[in-house]
N, C-alpha and C. Protein backbone atom coordinates (compact mmCIF):
# COMPACT_ATOMS: atom_id res chain seq x y z
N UNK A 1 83.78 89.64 75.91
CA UNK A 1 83.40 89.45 77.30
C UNK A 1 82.77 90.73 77.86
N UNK A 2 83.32 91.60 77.41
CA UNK A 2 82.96 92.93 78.21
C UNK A 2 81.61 93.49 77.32
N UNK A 3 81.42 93.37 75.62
CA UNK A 3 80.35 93.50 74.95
C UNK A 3 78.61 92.62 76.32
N UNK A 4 79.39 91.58 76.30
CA UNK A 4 78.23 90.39 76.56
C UNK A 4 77.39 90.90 78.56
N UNK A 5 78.69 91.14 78.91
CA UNK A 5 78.39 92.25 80.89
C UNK A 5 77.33 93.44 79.87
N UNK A 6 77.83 94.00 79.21
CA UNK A 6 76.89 95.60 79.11
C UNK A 6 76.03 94.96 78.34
N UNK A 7 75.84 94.03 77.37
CA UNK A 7 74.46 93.66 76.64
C UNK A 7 73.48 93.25 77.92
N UNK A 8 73.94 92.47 78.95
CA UNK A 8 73.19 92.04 79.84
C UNK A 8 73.07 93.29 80.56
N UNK A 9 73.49 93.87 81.24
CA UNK A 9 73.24 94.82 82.35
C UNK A 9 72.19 95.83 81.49
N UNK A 10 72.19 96.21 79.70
CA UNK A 10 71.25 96.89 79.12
C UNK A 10 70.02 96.00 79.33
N UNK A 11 69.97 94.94 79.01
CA UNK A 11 68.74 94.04 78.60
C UNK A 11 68.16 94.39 80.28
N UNK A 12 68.63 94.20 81.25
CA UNK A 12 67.85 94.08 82.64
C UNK A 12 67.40 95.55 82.82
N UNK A 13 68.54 96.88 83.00
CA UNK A 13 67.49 98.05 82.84
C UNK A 13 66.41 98.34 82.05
N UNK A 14 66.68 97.90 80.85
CA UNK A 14 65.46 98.01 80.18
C UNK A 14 64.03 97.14 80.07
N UNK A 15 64.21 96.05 81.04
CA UNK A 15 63.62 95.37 81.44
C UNK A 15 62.70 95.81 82.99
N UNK A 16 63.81 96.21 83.41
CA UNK A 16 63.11 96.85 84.93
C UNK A 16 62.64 98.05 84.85
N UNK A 17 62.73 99.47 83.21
CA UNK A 17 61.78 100.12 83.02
C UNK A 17 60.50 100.23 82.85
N UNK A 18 59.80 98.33 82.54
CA UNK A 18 58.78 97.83 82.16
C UNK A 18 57.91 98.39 83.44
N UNK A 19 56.73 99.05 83.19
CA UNK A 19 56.03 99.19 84.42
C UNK A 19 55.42 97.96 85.08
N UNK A 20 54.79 97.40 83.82
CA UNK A 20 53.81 95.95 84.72
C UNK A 20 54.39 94.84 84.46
N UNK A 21 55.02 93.44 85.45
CA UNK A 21 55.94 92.68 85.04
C UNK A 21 54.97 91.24 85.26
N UNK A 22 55.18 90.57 84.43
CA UNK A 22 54.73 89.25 84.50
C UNK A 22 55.62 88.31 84.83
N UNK A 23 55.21 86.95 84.89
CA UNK A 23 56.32 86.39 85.38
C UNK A 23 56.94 85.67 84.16
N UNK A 24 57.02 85.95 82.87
CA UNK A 24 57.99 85.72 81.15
C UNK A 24 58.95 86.92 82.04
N UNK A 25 58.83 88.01 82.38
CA UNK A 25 59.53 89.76 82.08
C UNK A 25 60.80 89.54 83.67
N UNK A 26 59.66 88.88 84.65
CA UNK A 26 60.41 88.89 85.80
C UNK A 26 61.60 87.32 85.52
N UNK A 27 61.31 86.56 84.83
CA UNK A 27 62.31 85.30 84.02
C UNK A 27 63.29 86.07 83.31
N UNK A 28 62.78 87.01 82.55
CA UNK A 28 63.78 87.42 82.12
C UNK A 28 64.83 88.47 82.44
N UNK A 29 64.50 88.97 83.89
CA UNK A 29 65.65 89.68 84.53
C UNK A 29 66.17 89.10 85.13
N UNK A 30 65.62 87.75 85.76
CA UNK A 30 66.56 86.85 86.57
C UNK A 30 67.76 86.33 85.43
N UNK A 31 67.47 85.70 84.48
CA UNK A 31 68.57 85.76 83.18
C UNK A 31 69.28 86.97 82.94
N UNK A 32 69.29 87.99 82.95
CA UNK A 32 69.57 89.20 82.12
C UNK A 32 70.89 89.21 83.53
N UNK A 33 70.50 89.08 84.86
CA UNK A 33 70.98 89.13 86.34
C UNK A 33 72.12 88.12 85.75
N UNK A 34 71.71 86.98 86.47
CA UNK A 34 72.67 85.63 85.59
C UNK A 34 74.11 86.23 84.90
N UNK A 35 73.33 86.17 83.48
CA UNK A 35 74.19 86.76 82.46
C UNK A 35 75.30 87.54 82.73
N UNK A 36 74.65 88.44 83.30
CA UNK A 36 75.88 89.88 83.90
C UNK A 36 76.69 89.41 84.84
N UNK A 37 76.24 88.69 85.62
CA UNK A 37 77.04 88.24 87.04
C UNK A 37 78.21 87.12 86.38
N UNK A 38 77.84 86.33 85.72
CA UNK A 38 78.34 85.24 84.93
C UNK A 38 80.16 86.36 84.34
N UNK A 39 79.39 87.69 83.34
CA UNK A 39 80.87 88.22 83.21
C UNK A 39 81.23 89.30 83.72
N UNK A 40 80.66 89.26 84.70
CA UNK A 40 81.38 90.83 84.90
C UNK A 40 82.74 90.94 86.18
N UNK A 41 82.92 89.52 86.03
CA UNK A 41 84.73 89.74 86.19
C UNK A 41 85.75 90.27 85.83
N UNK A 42 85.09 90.72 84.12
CA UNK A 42 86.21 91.72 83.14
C UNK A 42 86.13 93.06 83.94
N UNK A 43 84.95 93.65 84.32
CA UNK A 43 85.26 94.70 85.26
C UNK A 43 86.01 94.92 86.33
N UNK A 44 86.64 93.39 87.32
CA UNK A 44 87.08 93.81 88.51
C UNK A 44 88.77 93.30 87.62
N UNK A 45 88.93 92.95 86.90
CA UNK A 45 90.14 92.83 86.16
C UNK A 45 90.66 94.55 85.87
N UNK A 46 89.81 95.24 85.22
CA UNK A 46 90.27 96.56 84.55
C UNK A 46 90.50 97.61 86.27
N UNK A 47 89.72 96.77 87.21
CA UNK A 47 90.10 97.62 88.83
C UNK A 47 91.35 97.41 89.06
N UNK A 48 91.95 96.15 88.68
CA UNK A 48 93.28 95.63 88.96
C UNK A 48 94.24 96.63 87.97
N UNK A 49 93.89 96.55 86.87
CA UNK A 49 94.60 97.07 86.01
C UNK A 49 94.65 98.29 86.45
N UNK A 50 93.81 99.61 86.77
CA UNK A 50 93.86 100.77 87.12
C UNK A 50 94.53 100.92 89.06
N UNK A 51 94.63 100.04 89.47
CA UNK A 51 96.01 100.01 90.92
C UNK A 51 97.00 99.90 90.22
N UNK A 52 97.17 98.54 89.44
CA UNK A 52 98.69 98.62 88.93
C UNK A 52 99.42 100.11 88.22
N UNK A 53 98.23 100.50 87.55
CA UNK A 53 98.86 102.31 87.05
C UNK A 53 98.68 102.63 87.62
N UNK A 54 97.84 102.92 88.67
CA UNK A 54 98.43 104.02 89.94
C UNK A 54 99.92 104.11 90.50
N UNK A 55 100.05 102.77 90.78
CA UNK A 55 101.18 101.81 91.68
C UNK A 55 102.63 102.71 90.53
N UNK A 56 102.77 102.40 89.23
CA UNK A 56 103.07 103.11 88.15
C UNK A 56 103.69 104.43 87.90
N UNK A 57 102.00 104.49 88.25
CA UNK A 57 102.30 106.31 87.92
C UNK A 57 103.26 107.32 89.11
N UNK A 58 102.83 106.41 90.55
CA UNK A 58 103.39 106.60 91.75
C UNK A 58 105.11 106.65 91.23
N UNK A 59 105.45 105.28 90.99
CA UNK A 59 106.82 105.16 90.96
C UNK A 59 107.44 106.48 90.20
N UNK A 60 106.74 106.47 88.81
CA UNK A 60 107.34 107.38 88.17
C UNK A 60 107.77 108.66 88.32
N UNK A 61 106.38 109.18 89.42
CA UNK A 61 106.26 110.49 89.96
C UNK A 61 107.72 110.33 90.76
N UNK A 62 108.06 109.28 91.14
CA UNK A 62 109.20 109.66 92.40
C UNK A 62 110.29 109.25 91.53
N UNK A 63 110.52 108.59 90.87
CA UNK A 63 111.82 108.94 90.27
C UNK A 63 112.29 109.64 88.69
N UNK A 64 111.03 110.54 88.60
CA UNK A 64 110.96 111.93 88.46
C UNK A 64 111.63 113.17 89.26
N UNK A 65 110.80 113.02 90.42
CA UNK A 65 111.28 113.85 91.93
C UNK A 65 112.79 113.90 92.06
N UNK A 66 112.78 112.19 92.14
CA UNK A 66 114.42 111.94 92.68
C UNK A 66 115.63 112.60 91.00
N UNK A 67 115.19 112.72 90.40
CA UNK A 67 116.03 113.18 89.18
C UNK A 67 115.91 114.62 88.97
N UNK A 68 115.05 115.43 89.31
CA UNK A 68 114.95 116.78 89.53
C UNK A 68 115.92 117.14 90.87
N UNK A 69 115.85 116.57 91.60
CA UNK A 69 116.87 116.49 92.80
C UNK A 69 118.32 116.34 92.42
N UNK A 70 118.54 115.51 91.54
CA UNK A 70 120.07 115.23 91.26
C UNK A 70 120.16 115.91 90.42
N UNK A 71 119.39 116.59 89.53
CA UNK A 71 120.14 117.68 88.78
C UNK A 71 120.15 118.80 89.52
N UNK A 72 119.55 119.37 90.16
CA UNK A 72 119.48 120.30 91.28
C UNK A 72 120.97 120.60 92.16
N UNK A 73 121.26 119.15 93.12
CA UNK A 73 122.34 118.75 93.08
C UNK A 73 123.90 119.00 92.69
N UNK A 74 123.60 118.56 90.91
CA UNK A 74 124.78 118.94 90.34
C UNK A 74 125.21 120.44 89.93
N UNK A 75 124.11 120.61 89.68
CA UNK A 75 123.97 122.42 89.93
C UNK A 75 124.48 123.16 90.76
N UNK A 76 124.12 122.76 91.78
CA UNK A 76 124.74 123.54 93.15
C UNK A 76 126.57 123.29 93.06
N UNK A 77 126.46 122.00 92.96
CA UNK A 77 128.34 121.27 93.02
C UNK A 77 128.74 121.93 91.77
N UNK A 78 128.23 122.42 90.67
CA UNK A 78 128.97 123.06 89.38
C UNK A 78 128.99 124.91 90.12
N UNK A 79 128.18 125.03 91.02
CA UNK A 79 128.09 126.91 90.74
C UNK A 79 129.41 126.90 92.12
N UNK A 80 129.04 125.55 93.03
CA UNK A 80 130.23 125.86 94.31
C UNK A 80 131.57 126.12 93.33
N UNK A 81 131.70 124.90 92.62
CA UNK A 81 133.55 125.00 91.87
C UNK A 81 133.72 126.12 91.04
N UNK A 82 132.57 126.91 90.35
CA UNK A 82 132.53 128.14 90.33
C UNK A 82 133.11 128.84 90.93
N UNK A 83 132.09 129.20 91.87
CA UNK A 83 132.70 130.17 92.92
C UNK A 83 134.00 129.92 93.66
N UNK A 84 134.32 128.94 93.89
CA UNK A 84 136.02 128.27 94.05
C UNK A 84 137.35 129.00 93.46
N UNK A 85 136.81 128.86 92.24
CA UNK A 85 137.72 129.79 91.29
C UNK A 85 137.74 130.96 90.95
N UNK A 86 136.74 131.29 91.54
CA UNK A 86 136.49 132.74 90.97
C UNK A 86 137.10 133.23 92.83
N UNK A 87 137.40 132.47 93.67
CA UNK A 87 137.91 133.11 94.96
C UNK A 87 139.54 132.83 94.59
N UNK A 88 139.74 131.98 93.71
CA UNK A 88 141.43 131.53 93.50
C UNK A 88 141.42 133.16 92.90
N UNK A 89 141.08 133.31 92.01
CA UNK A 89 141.20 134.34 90.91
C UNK A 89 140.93 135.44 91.52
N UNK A 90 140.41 135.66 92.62
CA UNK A 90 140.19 137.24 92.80
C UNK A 90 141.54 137.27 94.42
N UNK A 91 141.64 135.96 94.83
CA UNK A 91 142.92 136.12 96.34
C UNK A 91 144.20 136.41 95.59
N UNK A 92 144.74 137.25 95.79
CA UNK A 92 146.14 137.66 95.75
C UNK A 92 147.28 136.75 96.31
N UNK A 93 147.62 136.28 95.43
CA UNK A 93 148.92 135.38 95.76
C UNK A 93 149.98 136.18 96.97
């Protein structure tokens, strides 16, 4: 499908490079037009496809974020009980 959009969309540029057009050359860009229009739905498919990975990549980025955060988090709650003990251990009974 996607071969048959770029065979057509080649055949018409190289058709509309023609300097002097008759009307066989100008038939055959109206076809070559046709043709392309006919598939080039596979292109607005691969637009869809490239939102959905955005949409994707978005999520991931954030619960990435959100997991750098919770280890962050536990970090802090491991150095507090740290320091907890290390105030048991240094207060004089």
């Amino acid at each position: 499908m996607v071969i048959g959009a770029v065979q057509a969309i080649h055949g018409f540029s190289v058709l509309v490079s023609k300097q002097n057009h008759v009307d066989l050359s100008l038939t055959a860009l109206v076809d070559t037009l046709k043709r392309f229009y006919m598939k080039h739905g596979v292109f607005q498919e691969q637009n869809i496809s490239n939102t959905a990975k955005a949409k994707v990549d978005k999520c991931c980025a954030t619960q990435s974020q959100q997991l750098q955060e919770q280890e962050i988090h536990e970090i802090r709650a491991g150095m507090e009980v740290q320091m907890d003990k290390a105030e048991k251990v240094s207060t004089p009974i």
